[in-house]
Protein backbone atom coordinates (compact mmCIF):
# COMPACT_ATOMS: atom_id res chain seq x y z
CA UNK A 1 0.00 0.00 0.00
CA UNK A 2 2.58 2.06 -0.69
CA UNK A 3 4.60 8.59 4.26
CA UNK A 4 5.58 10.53 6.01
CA UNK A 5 5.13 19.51 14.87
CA UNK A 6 3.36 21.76 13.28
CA UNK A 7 -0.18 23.14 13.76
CA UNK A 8 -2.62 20.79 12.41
CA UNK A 9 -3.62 21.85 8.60
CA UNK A 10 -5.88 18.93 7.79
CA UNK A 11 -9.55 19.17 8.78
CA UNK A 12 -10.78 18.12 11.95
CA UNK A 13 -14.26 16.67 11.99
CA UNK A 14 -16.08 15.34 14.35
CA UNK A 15 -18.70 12.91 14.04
CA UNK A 16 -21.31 12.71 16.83
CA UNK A 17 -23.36 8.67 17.23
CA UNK A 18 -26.61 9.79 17.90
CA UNK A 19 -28.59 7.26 20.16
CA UNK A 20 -30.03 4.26 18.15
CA UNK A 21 -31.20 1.06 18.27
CA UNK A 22 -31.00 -1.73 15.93
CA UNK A 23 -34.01 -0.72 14.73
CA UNK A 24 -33.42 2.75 13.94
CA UNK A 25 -29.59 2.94 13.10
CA UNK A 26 -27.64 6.24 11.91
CA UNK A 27 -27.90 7.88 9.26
CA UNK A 28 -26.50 7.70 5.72
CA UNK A 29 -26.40 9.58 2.53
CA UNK A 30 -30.12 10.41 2.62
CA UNK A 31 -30.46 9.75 5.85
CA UNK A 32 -31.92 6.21 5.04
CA UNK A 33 -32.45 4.04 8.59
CA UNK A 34 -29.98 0.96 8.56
CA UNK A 35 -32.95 -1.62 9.88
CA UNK A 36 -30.94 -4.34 9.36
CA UNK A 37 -28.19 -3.88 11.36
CA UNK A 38 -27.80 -5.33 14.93
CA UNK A 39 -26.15 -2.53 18.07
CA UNK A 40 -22.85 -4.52 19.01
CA UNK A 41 -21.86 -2.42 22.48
CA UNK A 42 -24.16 -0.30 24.34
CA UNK A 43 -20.65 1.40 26.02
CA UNK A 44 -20.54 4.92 26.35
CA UNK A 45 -17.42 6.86 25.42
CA UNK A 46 -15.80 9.34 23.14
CA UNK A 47 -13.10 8.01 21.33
CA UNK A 48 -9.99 10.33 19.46
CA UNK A 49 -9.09 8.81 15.95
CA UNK A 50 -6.14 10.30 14.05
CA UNK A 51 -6.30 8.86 10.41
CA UNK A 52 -3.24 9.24 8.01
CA UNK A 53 -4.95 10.15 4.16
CA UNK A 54 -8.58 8.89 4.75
CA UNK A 55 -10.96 10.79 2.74
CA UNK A 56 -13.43 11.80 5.09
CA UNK A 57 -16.03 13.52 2.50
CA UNK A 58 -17.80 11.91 -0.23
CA UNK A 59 -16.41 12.81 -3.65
CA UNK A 60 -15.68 11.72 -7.09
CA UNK A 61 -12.81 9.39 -8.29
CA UNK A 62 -10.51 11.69 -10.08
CA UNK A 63 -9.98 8.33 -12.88
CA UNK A 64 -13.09 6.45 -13.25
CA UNK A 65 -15.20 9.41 -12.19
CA UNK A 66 -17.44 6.86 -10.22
CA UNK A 67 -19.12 8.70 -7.09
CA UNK A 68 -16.52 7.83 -3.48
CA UNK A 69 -18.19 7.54 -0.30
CA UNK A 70 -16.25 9.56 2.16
CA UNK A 71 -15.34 8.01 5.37
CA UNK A 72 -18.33 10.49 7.40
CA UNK A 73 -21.08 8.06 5.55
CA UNK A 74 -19.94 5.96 6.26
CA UNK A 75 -19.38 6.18 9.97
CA UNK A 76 -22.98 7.16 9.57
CA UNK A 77 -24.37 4.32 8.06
CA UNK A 78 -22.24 1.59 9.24
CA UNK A 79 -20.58 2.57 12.46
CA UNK A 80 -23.18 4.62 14.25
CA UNK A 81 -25.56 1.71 14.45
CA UNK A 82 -23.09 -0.69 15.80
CA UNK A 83 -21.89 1.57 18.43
CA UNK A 84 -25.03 4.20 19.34
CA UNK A 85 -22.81 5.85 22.53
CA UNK A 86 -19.55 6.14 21.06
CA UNK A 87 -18.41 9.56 19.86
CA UNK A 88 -15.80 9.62 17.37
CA UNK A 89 -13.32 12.79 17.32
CA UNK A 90 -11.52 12.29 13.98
CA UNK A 91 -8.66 13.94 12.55
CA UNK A 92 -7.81 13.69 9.17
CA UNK A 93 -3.47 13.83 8.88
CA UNK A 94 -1.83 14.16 5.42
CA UNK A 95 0.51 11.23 4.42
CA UNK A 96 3.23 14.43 4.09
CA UNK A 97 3.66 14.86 8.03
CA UNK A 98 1.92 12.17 9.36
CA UNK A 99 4.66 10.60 11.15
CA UNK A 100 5.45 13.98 13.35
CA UNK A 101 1.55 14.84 13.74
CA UNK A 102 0.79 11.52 15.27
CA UNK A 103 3.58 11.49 17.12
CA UNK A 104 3.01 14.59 18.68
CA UNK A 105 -0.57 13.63 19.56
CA UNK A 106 0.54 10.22 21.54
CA UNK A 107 3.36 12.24 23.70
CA UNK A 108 0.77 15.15 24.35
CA UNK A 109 -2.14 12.22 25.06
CA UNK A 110 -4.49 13.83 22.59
CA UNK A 111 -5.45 11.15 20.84
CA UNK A 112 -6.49 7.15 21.17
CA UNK A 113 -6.88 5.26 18.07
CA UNK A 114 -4.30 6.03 15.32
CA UNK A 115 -4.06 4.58 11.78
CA UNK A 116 -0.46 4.97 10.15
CA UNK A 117 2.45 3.76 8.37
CA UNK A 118 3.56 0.86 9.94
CA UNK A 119 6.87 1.86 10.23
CA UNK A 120 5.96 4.56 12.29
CA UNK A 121 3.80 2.01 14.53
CA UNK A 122 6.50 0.05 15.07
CA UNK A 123 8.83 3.01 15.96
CA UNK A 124 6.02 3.84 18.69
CA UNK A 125 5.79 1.04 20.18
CA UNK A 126 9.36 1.14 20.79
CA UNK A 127 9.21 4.69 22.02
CA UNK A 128 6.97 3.23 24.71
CA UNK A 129 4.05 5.05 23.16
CA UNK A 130 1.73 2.27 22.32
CA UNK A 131 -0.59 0.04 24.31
CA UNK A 132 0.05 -3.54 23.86
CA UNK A 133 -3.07 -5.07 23.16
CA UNK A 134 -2.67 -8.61 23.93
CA UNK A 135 -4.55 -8.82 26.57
CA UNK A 136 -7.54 -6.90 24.91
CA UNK A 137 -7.24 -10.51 22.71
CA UNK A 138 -7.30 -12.62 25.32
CA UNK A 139 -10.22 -11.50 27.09
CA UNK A 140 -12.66 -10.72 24.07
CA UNK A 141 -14.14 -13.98 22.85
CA UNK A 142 -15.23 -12.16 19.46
CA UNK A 143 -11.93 -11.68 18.64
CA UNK A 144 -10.63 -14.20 15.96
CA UNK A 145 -6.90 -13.28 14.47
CA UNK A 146 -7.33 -15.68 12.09
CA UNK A 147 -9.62 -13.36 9.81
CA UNK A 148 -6.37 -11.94 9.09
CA UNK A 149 -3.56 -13.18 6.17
CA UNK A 150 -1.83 -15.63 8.11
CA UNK A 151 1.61 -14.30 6.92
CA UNK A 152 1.16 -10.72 8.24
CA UNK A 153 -0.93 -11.44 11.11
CA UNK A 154 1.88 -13.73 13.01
CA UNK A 155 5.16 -12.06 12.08
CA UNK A 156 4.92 -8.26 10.74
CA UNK A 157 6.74 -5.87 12.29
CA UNK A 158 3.99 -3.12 12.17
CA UNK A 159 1.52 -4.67 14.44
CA UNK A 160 4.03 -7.53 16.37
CA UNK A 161 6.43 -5.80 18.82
CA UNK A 162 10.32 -6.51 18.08
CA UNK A 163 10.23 -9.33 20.34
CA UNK A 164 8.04 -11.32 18.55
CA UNK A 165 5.14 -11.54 20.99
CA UNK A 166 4.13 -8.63 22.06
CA UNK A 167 0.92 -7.22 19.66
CA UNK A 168 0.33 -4.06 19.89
CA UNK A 169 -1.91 -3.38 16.53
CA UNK A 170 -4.40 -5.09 14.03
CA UNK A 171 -3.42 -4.86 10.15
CA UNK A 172 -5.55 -2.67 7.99
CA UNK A 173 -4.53 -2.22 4.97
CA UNK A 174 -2.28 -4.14 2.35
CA UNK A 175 0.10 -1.82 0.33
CA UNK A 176 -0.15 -3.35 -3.60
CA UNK A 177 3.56 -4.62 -4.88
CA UNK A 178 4.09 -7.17 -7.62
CA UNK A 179 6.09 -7.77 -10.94
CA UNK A 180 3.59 -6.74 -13.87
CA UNK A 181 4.17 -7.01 -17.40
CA UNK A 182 2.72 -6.11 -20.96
CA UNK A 183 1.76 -9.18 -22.55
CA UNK A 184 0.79 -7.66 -25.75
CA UNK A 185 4.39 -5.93 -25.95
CA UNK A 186 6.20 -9.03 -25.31
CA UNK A 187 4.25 -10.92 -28.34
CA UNK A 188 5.19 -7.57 -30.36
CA UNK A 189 8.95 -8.47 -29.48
CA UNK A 190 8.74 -12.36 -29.85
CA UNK A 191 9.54 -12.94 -26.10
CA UNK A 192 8.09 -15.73 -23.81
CA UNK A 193 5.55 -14.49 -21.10
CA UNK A 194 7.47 -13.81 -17.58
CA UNK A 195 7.12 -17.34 -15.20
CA UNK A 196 4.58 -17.20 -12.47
CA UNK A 197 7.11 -16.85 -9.95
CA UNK A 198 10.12 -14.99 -11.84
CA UNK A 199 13.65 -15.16 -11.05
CA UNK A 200 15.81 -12.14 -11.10
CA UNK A 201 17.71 -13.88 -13.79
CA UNK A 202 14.70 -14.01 -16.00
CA UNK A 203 13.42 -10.67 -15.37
CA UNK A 204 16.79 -9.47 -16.61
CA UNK A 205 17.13 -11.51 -19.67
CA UNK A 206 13.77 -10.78 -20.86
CA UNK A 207 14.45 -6.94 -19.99
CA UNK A 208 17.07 -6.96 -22.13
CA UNK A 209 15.24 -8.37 -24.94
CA UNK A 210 12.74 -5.75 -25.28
CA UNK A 211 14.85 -2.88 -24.45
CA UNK A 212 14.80 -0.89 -27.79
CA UNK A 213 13.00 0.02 -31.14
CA UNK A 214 9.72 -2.25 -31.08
CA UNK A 215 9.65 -4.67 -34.20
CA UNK A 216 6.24 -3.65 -34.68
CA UNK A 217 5.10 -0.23 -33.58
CA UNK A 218 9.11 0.96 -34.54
CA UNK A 219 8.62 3.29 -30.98
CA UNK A 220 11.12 3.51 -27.85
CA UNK A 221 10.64 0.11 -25.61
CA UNK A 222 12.06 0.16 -21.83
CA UNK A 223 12.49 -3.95 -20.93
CA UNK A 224 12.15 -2.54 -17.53
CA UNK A 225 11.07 -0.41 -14.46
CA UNK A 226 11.25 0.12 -10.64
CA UNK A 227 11.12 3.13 -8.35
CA UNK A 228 14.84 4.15 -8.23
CA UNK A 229 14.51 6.38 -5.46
CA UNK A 230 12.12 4.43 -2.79
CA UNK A 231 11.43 5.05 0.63
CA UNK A 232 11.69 1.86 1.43
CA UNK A 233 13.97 -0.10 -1.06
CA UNK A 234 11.06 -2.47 -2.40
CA UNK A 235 12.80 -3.78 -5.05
CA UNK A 236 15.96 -4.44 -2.93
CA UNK A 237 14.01 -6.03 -0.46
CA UNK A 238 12.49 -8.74 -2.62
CA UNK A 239 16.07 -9.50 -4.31
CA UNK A 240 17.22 -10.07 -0.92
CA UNK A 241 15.09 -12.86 -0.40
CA UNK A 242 15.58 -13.89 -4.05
CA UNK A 243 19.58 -14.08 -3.54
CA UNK A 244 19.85 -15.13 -0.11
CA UNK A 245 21.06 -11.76 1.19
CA UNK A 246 20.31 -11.90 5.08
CA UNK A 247 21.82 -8.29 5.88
CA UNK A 248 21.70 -8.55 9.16
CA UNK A 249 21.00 -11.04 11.91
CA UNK A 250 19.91 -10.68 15.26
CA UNK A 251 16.72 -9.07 16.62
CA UNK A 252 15.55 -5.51 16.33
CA UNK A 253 14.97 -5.05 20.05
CA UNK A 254 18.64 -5.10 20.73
CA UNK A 255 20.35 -2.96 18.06
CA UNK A 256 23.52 -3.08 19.82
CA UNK A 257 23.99 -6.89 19.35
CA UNK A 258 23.26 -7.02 15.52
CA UNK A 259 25.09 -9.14 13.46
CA UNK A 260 25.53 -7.38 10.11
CA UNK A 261 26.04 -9.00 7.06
CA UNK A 262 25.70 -6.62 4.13
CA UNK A 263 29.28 -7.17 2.67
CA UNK A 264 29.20 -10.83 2.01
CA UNK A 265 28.36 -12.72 -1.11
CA UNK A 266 24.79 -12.57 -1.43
CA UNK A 267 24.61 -8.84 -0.93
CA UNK A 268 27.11 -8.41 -3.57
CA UNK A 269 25.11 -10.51 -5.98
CA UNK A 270 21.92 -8.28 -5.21
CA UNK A 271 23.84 -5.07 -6.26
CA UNK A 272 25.84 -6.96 -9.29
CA UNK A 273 22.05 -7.17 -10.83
CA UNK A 274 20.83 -4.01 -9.56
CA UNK A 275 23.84 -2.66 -11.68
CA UNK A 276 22.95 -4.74 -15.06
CA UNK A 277 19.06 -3.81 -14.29
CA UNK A 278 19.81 -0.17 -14.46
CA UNK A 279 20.14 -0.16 -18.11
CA UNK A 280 16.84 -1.08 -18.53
CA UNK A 281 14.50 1.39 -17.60
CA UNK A 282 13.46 5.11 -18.67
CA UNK A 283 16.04 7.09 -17.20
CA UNK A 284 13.69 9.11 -14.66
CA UNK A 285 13.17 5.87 -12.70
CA UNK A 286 16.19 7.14 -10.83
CA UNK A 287 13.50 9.74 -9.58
CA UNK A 288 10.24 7.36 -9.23
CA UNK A 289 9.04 8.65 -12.16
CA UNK A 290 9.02 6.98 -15.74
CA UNK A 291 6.08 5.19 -15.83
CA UNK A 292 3.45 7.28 -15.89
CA UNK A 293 2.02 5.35 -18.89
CA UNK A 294 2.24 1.63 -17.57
CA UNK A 295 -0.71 0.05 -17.57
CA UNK A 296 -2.78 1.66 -20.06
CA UNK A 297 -3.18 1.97 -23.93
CA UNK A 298 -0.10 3.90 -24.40
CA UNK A 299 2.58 1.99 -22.22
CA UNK A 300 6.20 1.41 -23.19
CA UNK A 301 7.54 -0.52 -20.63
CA UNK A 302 7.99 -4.14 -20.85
CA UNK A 303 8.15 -5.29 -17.07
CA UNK A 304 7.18 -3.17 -14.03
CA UNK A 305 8.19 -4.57 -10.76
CA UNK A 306 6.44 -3.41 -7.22
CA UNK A 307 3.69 -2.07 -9.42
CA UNK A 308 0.26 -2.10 -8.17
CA UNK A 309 -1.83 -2.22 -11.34
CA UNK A 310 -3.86 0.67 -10.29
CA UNK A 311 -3.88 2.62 -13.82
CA UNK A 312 -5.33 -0.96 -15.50
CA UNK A 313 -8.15 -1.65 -12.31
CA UNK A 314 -9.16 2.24 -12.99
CA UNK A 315 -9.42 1.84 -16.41
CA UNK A 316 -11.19 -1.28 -16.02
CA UNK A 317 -13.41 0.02 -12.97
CA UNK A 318 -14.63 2.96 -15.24
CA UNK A 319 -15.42 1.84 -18.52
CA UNK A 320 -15.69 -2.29 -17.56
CA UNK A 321 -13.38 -2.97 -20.55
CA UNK A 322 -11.09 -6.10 -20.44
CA UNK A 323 -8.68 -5.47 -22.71
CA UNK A 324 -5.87 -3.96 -20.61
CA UNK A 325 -6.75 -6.22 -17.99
CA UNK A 326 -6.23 -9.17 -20.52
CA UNK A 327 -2.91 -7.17 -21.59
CA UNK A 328 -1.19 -6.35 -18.19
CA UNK A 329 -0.41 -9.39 -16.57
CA UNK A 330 0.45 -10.03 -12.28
CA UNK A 331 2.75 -12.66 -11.34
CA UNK A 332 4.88 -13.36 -7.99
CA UNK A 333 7.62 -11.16 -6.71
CA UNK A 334 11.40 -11.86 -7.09
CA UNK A 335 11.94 -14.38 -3.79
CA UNK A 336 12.20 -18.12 -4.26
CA UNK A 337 8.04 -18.43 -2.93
CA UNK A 338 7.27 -15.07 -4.82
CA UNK A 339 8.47 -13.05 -1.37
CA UNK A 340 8.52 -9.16 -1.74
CA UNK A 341 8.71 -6.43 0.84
CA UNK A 342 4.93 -6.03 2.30
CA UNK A 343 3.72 -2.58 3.09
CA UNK A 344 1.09 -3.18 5.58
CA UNK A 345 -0.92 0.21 7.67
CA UNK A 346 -2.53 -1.03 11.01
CA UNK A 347 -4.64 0.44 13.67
CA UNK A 348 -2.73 0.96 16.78
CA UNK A 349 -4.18 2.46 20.52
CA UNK A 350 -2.02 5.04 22.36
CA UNK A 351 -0.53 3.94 25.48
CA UNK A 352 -2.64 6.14 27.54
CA UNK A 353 -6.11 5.99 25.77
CA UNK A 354 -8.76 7.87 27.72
CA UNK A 355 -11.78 4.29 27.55
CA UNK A 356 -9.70 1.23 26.67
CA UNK A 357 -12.52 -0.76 26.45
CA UNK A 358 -14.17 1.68 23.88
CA UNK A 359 -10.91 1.93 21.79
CA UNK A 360 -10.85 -1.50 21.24
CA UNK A 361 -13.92 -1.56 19.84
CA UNK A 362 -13.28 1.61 17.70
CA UNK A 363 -9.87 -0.22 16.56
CA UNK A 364 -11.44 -4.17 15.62
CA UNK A 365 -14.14 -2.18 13.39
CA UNK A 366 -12.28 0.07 11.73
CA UNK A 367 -9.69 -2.87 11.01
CA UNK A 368 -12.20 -5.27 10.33
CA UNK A 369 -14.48 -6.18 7.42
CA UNK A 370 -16.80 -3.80 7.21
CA UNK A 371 -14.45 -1.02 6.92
CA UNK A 372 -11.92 -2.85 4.77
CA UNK A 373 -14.94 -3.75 2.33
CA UNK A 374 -15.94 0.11 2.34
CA UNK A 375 -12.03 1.09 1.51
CA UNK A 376 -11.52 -1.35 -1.32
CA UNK A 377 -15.26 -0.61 -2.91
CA UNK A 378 -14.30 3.33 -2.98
CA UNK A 379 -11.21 3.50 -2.89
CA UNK A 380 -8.84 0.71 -3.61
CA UNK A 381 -7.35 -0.38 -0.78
CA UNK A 382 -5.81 -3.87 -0.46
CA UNK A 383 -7.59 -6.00 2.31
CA UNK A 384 -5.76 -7.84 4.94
CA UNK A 385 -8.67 -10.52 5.29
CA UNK A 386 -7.94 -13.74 4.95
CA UNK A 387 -11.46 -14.08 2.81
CA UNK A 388 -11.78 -10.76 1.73
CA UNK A 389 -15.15 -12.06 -0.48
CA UNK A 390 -15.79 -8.47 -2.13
CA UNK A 391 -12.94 -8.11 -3.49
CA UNK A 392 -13.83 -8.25 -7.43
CA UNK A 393 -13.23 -11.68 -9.45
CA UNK A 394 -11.26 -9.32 -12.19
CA UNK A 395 -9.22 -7.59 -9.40
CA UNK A 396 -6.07 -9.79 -10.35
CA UNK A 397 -3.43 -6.89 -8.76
CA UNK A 398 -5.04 -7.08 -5.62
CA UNK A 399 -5.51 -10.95 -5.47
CA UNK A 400 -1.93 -11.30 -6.67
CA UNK A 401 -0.70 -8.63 -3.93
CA UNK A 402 -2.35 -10.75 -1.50
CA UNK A 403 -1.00 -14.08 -2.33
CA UNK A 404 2.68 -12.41 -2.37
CA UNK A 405 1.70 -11.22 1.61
CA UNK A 406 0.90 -14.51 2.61
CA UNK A 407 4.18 -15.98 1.84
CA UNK A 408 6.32 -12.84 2.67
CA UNK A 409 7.78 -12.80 6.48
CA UNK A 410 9.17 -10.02 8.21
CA UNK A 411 13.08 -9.86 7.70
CA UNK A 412 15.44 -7.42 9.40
CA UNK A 413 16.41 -5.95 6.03
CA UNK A 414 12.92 -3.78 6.01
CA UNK A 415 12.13 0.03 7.05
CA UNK A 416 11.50 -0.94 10.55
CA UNK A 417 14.92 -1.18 10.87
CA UNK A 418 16.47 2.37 12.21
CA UNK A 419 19.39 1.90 10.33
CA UNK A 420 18.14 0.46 6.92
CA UNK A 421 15.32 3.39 6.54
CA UNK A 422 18.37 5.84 7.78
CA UNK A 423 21.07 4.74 5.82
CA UNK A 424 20.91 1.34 4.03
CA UNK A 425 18.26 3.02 1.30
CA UNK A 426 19.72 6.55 0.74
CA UNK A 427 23.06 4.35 0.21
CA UNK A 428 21.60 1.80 -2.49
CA UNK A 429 19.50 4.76 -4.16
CA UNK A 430 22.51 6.53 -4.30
CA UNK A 431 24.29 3.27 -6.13
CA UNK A 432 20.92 3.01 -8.31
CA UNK A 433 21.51 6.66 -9.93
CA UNK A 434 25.50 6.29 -10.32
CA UNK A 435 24.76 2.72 -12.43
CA UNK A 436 21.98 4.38 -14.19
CA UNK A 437 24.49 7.13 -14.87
CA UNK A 438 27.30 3.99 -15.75
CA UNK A 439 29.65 5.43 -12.56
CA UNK A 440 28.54 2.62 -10.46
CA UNK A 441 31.25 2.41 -7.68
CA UNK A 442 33.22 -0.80 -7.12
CA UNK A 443 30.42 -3.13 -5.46
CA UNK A 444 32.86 -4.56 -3.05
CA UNK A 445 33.85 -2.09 -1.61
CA UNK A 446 30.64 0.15 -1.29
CA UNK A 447 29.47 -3.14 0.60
CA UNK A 448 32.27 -3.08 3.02
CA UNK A 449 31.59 0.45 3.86
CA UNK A 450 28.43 0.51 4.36
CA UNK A 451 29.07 -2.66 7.06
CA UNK A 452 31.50 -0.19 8.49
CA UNK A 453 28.93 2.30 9.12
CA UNK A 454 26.16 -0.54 10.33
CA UNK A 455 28.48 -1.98 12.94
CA UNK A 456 29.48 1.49 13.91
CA UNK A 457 26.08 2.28 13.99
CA UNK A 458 24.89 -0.72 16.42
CA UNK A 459 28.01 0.01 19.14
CA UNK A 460 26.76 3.44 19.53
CA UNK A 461 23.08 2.09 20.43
């Protein structure tokens, strides 16, 4: 899915549960009476949400111009009558400053239900801002983990503390990243459709292939594309599992007894292709950008990998036409299983929420199916359900995205780790632009640096 104190610029709205029964319900669009639904907690509370890039009014899709219902309805018409007595405060946080916003509202105790980067969460919960919320678990009968993807519920780093056991949030939302190419343009160049499960190898090959003046259509072809200059090294992260490439060993709890590993073999062979793949792409990739065109009529690129087909489901979404969806094809990421780096958002509950017992309820609903239903239907978002049944039958990114999560575990080369968000991914972006530039530095040694600086880094913790 896939962020980042000042006075608060984004809106603040407050939504106030009138008193209803199962009977009567809140109100919606038109103020139509949910009958149907049944009043889940009588409890009495006001609960303070901070949500990181929710839309909170209805609107328009800016691509398939097909009508959005804003998160307000939808408390109306789907929360309100669940929970009569509970008053949500919600404040709506731009992705651009989320992470110092939200952190300034859990030191100041302003708020008690946050949705965020996981990255951020997991920072928290170090901090010692977060509530662990295993015990909320064990005494709530209702509560089944299992609704979750298996893979992220038991082992990511955003909701499961560094030690491994302690939880301290429920997962929300999936980011969207797997290897996507143009069928049509590789029957245009003669070239075999990608594997299901790809290696590295044969993403390069076949990059290679189509990298030129297409035999057909006599335009510009790019075999290839990835975001040069990511946050959170994607790409890197899935040709570490794909290689071998460990990093680092030890546990992210302790950062002083880290074992790094970022100079030995494996790690060189993950930079030795990252080298030979930089030939490949449009040369803005270096910036992100490059792209811009995948996944519709117009494309140029062969392969796109950590791409979340969104241009193709739009397309698809607003005009119901199949013929970029037949086209633009999802398979596995780079690892030996299809592993990938998984962005994945949770719910978390400050460490000193005002009504525990009314957070939790806020936090399993507004991680749980309803809600994830409502954010896929208008606007996208990958589910973390294990049986996510509305997600549509042509919706191959998503289902793809998902299969990749449930295979993918947590590794210590990921952005929850201080010092690869810090300095492992400036470093590698940095060697991205110099081999897209052909001044990549000798590999060897920019390895043993940059273990240097790690072990430095972890004697100073």
């Amino acid at each position: 899915m896939k962020k980042f104190l000042a006075m608060f610029s984004g809106l603040v709205l407050i939504f106030t549960l009138v008193a209803c029964s199962s009977s009567s319900g809140g109100g919606g669009k038109n103020d139509k009476p949910k009958s149907d639904i049944e009043v889940v907690s009588d409890i009495e509370a006001t609960v303070r949400v901070s949500l990181a890039g929710w839309q909170l009014e209805d609107g328009i899709d800016p691509i398939t111009g097909i009508d959005n219902v804003g998160f307000d309805t939808f408390v109306k018409e789907e929360f309100n009558p669940r929970f009569p007595n509970i008053k949500l405060e919600v404040y709506q946080v731009p992705w651009e400053n989320a992470q110092a916003k939200q952190t300034a509202m859990l030191q100041s105790g302003d708020v008690d239900v946050i949705y965020s980067g996981g990255a951020f969460a997991s920072q928290w919960m170090q901090q010692g801002l977060l509530r662990s919320i295993d015990d909320l678990i064990g005494n709530d009968s209702s509560f089944k983990g299992d609704i979750y993807l298996k893979g992220i519920w038991e082992n990511s780093y955003s909701t499961v503390a560094f030690d491994g056991n302690t939880r301290f949030g429920l997962p929300a939302i999936l980011g969207k990243r797997v290897t996507i190419y143009d069928k049509k343009m590789f029957e245009e160049w003669g070239v075999e459709p990608l594997s299901e499960n790809p290696t590295p190898e044969e993403i390069l090959d076949k990059a290679k292939q189509m990298t030129g003046k297409n035999p057909v259509t006599g335009e510009e072809n790019y075999g290839l594309w990835w975001s040069g200059n990511s946050l959170n090294a994607s790409t890197v992260v899935a040709l570490t599992h794909a290689f071998g490439a460990v990093g680092a060993v030890g546990s992210l709890g302790d950062l002083k007894n880290i074992e790094w590993k970022l100079n030995e073999p494996e790690m060189v062979k993950v930079l030795e292709w990252i080298k030979e793949a930089a030939k490949y792409p449009p040369v803005e990739f270096v910036n992100g950008q490059g792209q811009e065109n995948f996944g519709i009529e117009t494309n140029n690129i062969a392969i796109a990998l950590d791409h979340s087909g969104g241009a193709t489901m739009g397309e698809y979404r607003a005009n119901k036409d199949k013929d970029l969806l037949d086209r633009f094809v999802p398979v596995l990421n780079l690892g030996p299983k299809g592993e990938g780096w998984i962005a994945m958002d949770p719910f978390v509950m400050a460490k000193n929420a005002k009504n525990v017992e009314a957070s939790w309820e806020v936090m399993k609903f507004l991680s749980g199916y309803e809600t994830q239903k409502w954010n896929y239907e208008n606007f996208q978002a990958t589910p973390t359900l294990a049986e996510a049944d509305f997600v549509l039958p042509e919706d191959k990114f998503i289902q793809k995205a998902m299969e990749v999560a449930a295979v993918s575990p947590s590794v210590m080369m990921d952005e929850a780790n201080p010092f690869f968000s810090s300095e492992i991914t400036p470093a590698i972006n940095g060697f991205i632009s110099q081999a897209a530039n052909d001044q990549a530095p000798d590999i060897q040694k920019f390895l043993d640096d940059l273990q240097k600086r790690a072990v430095d880094w972890s004697a100073r913790q």
